[in-house]
N, C-alpha and C. Protein backbone atom coordinates (compact mmCIF):
# COMPACT_ATOMS: atom_id res chain seq x y z
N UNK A 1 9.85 -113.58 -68.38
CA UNK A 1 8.95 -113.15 -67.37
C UNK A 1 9.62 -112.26 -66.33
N UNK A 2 10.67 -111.60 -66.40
CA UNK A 2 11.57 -110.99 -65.68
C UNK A 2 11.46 -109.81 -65.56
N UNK A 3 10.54 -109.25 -66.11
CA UNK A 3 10.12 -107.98 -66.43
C UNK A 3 10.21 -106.90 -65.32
N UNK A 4 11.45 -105.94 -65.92
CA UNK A 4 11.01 -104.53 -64.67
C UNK A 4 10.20 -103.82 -64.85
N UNK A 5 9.63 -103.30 -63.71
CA UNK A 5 8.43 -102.53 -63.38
C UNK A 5 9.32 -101.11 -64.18
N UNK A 6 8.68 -100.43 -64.93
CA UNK A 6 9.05 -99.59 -65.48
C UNK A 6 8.42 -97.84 -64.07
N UNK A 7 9.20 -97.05 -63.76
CA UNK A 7 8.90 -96.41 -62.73
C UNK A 7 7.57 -95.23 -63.46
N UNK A 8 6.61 -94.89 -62.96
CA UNK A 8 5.54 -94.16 -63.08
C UNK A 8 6.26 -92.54 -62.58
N UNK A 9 6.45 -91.88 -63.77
CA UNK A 9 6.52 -90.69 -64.28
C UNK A 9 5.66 -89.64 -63.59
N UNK A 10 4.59 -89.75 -63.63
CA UNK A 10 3.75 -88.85 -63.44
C UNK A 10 3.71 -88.70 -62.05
N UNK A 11 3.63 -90.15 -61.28
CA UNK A 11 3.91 -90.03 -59.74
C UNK A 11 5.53 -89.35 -59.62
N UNK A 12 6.20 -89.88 -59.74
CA UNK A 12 7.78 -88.99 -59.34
C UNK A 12 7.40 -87.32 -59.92
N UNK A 13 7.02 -86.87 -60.66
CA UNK A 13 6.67 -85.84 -61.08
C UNK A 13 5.62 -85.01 -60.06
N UNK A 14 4.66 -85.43 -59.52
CA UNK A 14 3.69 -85.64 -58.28
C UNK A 14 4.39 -84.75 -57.31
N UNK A 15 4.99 -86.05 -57.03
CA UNK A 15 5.86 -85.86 -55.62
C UNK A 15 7.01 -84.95 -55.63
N UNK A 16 8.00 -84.80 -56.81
CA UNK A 16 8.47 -83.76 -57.35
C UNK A 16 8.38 -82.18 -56.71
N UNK A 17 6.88 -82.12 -57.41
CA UNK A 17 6.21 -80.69 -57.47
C UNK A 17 5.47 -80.58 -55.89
N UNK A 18 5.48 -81.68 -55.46
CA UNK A 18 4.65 -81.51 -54.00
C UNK A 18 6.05 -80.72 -53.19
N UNK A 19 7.03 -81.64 -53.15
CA UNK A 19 8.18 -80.98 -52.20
C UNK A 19 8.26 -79.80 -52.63
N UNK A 20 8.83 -79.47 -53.79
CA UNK A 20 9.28 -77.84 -54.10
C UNK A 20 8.57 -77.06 -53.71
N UNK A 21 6.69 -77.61 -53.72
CA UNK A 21 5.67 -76.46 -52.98
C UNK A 21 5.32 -76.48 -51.68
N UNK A 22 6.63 -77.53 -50.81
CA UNK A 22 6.09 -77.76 -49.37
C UNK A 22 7.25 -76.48 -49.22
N UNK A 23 8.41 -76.43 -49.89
CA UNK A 23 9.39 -75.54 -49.38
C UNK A 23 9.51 -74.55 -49.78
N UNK A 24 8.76 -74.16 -50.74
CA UNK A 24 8.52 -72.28 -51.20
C UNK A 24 7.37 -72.28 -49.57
N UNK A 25 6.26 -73.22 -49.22
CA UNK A 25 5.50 -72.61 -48.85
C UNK A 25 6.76 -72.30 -47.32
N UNK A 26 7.32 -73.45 -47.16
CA UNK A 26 8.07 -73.60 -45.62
C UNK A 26 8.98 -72.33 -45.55
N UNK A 27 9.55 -71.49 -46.74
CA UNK A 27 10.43 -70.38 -46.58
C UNK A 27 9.78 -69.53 -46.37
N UNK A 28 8.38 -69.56 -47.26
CA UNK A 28 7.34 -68.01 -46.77
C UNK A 28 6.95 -68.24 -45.64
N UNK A 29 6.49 -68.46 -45.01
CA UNK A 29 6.00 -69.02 -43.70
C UNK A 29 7.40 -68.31 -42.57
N UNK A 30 8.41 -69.21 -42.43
CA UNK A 30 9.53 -68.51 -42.48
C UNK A 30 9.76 -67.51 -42.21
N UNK A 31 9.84 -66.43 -43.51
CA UNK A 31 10.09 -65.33 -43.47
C UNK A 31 9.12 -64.31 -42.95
N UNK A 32 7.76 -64.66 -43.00
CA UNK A 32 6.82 -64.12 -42.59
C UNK A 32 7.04 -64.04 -40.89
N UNK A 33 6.96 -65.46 -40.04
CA UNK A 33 7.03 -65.35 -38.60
C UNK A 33 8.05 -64.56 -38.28
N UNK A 34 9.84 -64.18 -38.78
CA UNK A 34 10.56 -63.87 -38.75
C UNK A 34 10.35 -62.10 -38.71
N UNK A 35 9.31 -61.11 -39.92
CA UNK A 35 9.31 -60.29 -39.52
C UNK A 35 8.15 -60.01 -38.66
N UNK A 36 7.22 -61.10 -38.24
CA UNK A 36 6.28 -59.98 -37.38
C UNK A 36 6.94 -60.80 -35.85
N UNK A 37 8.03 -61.26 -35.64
CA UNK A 37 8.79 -61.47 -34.55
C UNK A 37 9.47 -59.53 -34.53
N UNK A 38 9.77 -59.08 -35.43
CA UNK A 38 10.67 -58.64 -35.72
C UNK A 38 9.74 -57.08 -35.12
N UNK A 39 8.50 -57.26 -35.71
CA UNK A 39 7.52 -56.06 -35.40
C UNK A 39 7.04 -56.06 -33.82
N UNK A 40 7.35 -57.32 -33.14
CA UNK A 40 6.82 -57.69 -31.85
C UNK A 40 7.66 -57.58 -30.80
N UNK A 41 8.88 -56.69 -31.42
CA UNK A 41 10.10 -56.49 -30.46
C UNK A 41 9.88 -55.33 -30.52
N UNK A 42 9.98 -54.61 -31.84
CA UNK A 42 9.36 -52.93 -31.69
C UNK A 42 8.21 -52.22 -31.02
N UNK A 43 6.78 -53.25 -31.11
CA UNK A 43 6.22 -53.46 -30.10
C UNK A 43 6.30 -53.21 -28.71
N UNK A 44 6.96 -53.87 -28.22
CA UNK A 44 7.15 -54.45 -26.60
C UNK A 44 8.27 -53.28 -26.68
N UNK A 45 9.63 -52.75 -27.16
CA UNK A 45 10.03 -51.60 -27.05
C UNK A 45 9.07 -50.45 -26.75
N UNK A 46 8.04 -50.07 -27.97
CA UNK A 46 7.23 -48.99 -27.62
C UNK A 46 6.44 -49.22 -26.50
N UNK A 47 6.31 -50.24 -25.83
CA UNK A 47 5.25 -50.56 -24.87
C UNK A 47 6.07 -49.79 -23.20
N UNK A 48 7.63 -50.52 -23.61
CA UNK A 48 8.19 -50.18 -22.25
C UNK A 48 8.78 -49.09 -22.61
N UNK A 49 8.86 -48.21 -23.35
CA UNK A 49 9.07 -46.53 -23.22
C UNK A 49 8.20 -46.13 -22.78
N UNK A 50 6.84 -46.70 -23.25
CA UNK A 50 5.54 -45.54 -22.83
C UNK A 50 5.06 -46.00 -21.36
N UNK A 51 5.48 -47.30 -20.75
CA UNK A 51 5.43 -47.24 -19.12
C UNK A 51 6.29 -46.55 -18.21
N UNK A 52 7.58 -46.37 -18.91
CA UNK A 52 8.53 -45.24 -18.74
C UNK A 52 7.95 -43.69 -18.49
N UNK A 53 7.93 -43.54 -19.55
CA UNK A 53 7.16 -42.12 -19.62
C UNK A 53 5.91 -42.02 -18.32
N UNK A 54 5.49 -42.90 -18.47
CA UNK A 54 3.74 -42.94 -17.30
C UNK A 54 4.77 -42.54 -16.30
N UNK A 55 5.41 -43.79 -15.79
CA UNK A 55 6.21 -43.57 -14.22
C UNK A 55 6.82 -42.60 -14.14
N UNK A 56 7.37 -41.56 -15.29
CA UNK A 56 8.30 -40.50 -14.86
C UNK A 56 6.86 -39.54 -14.45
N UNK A 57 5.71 -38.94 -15.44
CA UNK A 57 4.95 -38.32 -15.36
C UNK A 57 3.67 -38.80 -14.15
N UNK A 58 3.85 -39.65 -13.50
CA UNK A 58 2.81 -39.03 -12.43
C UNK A 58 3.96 -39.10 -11.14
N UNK A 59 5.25 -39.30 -11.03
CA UNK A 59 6.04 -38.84 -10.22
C UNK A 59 6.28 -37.19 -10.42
N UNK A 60 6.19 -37.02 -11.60
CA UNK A 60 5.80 -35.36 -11.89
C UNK A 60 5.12 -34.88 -11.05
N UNK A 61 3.61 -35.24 -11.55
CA UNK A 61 2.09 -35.06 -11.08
C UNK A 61 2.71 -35.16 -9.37
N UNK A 62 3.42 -36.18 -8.65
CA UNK A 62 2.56 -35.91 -7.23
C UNK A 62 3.47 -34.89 -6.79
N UNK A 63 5.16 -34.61 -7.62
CA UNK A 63 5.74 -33.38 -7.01
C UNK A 63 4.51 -32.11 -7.13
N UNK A 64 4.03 -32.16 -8.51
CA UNK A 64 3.41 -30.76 -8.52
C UNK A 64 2.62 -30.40 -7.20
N UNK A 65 1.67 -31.34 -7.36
CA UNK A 65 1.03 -31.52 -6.09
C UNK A 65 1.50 -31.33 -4.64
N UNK A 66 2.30 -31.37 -4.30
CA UNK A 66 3.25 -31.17 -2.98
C UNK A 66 2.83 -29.67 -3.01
N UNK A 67 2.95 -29.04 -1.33
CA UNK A 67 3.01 -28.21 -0.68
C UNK A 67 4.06 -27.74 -1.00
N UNK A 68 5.47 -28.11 -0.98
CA UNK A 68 6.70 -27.62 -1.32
C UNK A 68 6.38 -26.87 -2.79
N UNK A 69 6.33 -27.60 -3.67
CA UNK A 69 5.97 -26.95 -5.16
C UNK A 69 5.27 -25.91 -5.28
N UNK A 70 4.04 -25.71 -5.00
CA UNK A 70 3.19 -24.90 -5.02
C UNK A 70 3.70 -23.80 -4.63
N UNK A 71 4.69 -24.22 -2.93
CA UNK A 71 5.45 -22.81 -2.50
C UNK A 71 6.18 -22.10 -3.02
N UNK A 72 7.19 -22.85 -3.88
CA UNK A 72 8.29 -22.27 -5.00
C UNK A 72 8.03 -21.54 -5.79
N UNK A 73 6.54 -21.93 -6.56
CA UNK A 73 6.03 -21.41 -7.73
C UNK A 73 5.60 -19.87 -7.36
N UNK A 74 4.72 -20.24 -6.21
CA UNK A 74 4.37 -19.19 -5.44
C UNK A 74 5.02 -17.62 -5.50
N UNK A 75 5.62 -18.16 -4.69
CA UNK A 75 7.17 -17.28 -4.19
C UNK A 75 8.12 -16.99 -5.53
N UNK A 76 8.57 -17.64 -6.78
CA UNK A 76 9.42 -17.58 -7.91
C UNK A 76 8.83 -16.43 -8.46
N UNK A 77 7.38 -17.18 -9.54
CA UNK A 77 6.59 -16.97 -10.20
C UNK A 77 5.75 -15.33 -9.72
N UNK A 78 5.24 -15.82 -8.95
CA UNK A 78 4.19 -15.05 -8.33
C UNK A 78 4.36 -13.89 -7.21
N UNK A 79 5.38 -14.02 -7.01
CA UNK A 79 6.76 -13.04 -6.02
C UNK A 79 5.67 -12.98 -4.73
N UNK A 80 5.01 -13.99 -4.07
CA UNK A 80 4.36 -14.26 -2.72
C UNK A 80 5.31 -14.38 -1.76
N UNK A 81 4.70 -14.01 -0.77
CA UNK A 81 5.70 -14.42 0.48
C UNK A 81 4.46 -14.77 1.44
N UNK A 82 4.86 -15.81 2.87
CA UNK A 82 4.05 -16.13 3.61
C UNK A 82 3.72 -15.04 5.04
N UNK A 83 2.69 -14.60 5.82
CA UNK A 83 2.15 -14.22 6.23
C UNK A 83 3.12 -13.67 7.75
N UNK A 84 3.92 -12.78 7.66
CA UNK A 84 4.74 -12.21 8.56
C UNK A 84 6.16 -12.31 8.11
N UNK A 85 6.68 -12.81 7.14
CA UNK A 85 7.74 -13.03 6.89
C UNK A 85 8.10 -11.36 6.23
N UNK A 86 9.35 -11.19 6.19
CA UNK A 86 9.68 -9.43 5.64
C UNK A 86 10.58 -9.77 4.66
N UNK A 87 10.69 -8.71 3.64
CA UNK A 87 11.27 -9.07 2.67
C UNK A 87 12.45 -8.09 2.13
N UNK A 88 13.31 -7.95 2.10
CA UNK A 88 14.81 -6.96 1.81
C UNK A 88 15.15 -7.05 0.33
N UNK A 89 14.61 -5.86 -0.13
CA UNK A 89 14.73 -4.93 -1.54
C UNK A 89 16.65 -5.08 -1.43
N UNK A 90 16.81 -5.38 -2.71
CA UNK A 90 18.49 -4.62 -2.78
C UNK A 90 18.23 -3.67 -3.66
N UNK A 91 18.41 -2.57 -3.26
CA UNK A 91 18.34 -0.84 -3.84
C UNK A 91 19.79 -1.20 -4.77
N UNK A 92 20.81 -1.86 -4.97
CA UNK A 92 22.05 -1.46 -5.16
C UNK A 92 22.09 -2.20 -6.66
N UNK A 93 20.61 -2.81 -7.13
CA UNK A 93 20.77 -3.83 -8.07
C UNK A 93 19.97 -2.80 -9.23
């Protein structure tokens, strides 16, 4: 009457195939969070270049805007001068 329980095959086999498919799934999973971590840094890079860029370009924008600017361009560009001021040709150039 001593009889061992002979172990059930099909269960160890079960359980077997359950782990191996908890850890294919646990590596994909894994590797998956790993690259869209990976896409979410490139992300947030492109995010803070392009606030970069904003802050350089409307510090642009309010030089343009300035009285000073306008005058330069004026005067460079447009060879203006302001309203009594005289202006000396060099003949020698």
């Amino acid at each position: 009457m001593n009889k061992r329980k002979r172990p059930d095959w099909a269960l160890i086999t079960f359980i077997c195939i359950g782990v191996i498919y908890f850890g294919i799934v646990l590596i994909n999973q894994q590797s998956l969070l790993n690259y869209q971590n990976l896409e979410m840094e490139q992300i947030d890079n492109k995010i803070q270049d392009e606030k970069e860029l904003n802050a350089r370009l409307l510090r642009q924008r309010e030089e343009v805007l300035s009285d000073e600017y306008i005058e330069k361009i004026a005067r460079q560009k447009l060879d203006m001068v302001r309203e009594g001021e005289r202006i000396f040709v060099d003949v020698n150039r």
